[in-house]
N, C-alpha and C. Protein backbone atom coordinates (compact mmCIF):
# COMPACT_ATOMS: atom_id res chain seq x y z
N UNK A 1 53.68 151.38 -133.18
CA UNK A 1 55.04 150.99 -133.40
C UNK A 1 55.76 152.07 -134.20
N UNK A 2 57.19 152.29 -133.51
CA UNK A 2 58.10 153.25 -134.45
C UNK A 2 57.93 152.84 -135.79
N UNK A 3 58.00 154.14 -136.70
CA UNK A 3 58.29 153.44 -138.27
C UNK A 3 59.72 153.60 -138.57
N UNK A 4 59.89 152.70 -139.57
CA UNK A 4 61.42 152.52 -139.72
C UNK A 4 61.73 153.80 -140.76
N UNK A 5 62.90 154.17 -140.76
CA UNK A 5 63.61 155.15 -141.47
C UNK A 5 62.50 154.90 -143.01
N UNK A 6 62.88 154.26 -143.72
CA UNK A 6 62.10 154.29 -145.13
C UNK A 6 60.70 154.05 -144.91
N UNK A 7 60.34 153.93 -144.22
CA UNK A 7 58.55 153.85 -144.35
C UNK A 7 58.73 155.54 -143.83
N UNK A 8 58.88 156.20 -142.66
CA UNK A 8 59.00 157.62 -142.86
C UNK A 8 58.92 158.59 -143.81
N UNK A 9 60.22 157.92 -145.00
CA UNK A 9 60.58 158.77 -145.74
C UNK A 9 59.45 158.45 -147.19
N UNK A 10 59.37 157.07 -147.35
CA UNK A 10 57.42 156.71 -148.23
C UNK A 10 56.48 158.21 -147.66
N UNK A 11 56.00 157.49 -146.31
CA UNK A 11 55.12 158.77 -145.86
C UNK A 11 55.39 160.19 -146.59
N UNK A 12 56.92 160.31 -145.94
CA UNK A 12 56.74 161.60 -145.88
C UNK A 12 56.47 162.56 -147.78
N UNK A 13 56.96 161.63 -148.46
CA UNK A 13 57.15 162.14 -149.65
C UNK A 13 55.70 162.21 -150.29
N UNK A 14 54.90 161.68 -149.23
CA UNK A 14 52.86 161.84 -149.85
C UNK A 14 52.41 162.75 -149.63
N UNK A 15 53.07 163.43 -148.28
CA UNK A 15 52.51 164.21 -147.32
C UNK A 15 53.10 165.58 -147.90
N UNK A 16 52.40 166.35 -148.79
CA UNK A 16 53.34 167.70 -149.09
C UNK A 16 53.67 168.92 -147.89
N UNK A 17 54.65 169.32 -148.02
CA UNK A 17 54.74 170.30 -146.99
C UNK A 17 55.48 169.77 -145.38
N UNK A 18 55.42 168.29 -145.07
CA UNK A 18 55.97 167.70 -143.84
C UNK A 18 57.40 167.31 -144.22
N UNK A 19 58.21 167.60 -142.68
CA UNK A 19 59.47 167.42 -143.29
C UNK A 19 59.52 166.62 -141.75
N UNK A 20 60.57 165.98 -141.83
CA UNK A 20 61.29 165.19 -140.55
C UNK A 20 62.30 166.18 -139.81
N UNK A 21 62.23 166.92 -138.88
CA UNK A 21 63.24 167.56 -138.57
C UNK A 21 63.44 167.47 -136.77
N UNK A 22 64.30 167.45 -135.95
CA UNK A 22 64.45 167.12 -134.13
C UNK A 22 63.90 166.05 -133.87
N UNK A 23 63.16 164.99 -134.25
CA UNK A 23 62.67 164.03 -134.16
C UNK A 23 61.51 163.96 -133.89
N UNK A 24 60.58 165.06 -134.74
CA UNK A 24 58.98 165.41 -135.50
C UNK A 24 58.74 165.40 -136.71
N UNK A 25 57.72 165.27 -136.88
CA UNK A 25 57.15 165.76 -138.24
C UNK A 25 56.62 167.03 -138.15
N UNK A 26 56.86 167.56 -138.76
CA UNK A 26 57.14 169.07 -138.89
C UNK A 26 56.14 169.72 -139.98
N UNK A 27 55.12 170.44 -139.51
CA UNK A 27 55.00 171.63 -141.10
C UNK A 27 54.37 172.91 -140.82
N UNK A 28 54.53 173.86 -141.54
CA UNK A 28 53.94 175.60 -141.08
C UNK A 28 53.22 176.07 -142.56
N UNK A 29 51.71 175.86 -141.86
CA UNK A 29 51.08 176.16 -142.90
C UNK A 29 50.80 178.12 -142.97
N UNK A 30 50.26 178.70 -144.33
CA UNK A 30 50.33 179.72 -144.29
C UNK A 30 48.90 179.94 -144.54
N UNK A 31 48.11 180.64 -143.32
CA UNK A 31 46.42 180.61 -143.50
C UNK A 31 46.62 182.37 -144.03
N UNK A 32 47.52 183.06 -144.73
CA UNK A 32 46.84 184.61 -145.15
C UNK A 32 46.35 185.60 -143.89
N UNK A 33 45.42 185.29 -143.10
CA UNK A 33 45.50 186.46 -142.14
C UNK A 33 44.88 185.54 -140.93
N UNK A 34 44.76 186.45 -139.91
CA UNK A 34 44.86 186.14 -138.31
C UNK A 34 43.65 185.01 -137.69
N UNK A 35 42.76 186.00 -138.76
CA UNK A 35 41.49 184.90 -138.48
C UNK A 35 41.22 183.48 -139.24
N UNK A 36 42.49 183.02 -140.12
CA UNK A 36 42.32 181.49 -140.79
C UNK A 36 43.07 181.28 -139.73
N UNK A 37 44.34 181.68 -139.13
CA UNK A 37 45.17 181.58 -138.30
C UNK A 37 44.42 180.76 -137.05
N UNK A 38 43.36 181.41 -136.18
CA UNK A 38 42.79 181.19 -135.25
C UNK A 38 41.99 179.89 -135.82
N UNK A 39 41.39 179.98 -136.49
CA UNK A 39 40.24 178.39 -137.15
C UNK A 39 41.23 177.42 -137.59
N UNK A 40 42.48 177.26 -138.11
CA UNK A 40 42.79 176.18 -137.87
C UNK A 40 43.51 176.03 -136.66
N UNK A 41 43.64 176.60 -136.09
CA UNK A 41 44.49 176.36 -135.11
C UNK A 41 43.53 175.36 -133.74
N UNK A 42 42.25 176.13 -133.89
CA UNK A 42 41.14 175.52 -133.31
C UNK A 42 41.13 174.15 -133.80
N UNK A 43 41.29 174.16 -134.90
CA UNK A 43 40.66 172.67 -135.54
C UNK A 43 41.22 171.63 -135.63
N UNK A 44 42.97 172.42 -135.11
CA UNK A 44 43.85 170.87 -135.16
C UNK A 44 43.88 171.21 -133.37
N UNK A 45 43.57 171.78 -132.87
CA UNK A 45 43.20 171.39 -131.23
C UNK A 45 41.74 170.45 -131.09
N UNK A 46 41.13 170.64 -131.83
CA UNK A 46 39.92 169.52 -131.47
C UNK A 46 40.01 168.80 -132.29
N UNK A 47 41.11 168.09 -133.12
CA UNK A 47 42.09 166.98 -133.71
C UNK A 47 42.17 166.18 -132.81
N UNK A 48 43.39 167.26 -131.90
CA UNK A 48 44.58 166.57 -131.36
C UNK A 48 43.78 166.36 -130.23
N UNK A 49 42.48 166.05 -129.58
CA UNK A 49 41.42 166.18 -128.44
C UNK A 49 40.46 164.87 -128.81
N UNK A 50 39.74 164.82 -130.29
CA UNK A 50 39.38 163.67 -130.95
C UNK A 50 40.18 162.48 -130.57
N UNK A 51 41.59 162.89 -131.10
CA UNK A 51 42.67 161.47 -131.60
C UNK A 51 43.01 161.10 -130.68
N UNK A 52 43.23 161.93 -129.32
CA UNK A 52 43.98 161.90 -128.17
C UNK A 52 45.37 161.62 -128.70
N UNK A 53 45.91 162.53 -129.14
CA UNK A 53 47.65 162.76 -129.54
C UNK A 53 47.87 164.46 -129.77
N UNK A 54 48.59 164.61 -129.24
CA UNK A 54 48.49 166.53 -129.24
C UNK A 54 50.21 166.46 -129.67
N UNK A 55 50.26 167.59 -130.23
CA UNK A 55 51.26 168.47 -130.87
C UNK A 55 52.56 168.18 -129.52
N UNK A 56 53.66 168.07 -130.25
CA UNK A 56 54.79 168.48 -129.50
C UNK A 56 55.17 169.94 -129.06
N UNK A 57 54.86 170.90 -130.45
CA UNK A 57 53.62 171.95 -130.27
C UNK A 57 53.42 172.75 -131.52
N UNK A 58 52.87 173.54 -131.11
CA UNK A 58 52.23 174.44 -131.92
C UNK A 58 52.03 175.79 -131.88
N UNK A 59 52.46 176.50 -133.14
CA UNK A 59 53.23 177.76 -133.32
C UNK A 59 52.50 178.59 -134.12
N UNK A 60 51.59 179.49 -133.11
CA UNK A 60 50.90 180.43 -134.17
C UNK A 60 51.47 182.03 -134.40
N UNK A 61 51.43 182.31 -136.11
CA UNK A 61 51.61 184.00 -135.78
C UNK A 61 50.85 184.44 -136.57
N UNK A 62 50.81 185.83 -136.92
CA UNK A 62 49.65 185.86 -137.84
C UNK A 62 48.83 185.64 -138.96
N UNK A 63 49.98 185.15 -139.81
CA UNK A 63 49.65 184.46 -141.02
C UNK A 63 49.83 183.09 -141.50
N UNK A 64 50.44 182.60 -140.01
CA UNK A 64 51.05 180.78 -140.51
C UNK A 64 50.73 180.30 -139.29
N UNK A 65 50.56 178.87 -138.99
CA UNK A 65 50.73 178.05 -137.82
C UNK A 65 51.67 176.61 -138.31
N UNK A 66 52.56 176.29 -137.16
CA UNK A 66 53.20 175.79 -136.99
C UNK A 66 53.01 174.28 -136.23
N UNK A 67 52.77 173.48 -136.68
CA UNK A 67 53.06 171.86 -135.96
C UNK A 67 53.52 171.12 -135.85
N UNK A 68 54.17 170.50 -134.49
CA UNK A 68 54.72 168.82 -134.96
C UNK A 68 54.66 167.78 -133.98
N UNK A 69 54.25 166.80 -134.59
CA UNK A 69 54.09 166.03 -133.66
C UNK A 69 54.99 164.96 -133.70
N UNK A 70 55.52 163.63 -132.89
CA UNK A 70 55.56 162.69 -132.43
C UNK A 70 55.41 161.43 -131.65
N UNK A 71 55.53 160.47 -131.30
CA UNK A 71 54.82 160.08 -130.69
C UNK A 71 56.12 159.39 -129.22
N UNK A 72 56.67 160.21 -128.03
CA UNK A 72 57.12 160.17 -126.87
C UNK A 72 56.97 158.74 -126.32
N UNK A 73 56.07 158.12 -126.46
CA UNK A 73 55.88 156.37 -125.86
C UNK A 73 56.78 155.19 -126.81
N UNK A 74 56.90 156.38 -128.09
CA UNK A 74 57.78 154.98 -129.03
C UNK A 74 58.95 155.71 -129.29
N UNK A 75 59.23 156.91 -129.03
CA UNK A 75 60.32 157.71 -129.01
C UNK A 75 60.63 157.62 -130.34
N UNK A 76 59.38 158.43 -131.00
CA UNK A 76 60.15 158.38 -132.62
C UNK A 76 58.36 158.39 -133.36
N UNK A 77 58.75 158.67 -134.89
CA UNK A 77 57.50 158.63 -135.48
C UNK A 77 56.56 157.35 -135.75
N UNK A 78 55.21 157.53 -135.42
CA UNK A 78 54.20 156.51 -135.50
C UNK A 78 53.13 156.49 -136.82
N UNK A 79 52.37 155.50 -137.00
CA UNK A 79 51.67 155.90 -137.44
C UNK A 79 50.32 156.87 -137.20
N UNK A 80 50.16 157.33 -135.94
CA UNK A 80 49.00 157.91 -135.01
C UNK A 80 49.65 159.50 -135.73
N UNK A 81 51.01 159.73 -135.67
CA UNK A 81 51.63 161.04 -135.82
C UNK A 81 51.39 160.99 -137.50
N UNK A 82 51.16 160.74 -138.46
CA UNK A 82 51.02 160.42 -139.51
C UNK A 82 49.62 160.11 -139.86
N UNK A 83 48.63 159.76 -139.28
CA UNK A 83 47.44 159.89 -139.51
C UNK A 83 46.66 161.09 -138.75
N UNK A 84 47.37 161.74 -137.96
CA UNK A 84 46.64 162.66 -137.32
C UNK A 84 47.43 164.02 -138.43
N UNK A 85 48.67 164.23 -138.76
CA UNK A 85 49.11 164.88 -140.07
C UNK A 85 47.95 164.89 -141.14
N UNK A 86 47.51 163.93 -141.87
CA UNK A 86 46.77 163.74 -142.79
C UNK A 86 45.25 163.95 -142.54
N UNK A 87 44.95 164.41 -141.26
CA UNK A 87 43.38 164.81 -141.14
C UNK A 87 43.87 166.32 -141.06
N UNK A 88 45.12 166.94 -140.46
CA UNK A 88 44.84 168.44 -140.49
C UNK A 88 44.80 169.13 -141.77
N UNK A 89 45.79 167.75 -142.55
CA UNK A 89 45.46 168.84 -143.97
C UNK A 89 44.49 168.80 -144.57
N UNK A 90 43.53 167.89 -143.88
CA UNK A 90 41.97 167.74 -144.47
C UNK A 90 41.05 169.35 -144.42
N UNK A 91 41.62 169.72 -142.66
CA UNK A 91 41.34 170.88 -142.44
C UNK A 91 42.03 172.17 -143.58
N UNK A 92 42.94 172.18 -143.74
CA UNK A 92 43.47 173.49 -144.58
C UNK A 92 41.92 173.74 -145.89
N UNK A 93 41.95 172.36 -146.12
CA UNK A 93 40.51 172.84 -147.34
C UNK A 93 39.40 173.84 -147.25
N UNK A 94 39.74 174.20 -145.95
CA UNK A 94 38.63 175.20 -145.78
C UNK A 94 38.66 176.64 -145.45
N UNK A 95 40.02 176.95 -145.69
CA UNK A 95 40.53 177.79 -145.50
C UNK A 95 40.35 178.64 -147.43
């Protein structure tokens, strides 16, 4: 189910770094060089492969990657887009 405007904005204010922007959740993390670049980028593809919910998309360059997702069936943010957010930043820890 869509979340309503203020449960969004709850979320979003837990979630450091995600912003609401075109009607995604939005964030561009900065992995330092090409090769953190490539490992997470891997890791929120076998996320978004796990969860079965993939990126609206995803934006790599050499020192940052870029994501956002939503969820197209509820036309608007879910909680699936919001729990799949909160496992990639599980991933950054290893960077």
């Amino acid at each position: 189910m869509k979340l309503t405007e203020s449960e969004l904005k709850k979320e979003l204010e837990a979630m450091s770094g995600w912003e609401y922007k075109d009607g995604s959740i939005i964030k561009e993390f900065k992995t330092g060089n090409f090769p953190n670049t490539m490992a997470l980028t891997a890791g929120i593809g076998s996320l978004c492969q796990q969860y079965d919910h993939h990126p609206d998309y995803l934006t790599l360059k050499y020192s940052s990657v870029t994501v956002a997702f939503s969820t197209h069936t509820e036309d608007g943010i879910t909680e699936k887009d919001i729990n799949i957010a909160k496992e990639i930043e599980k991933l950054r820890l290893f960077l």
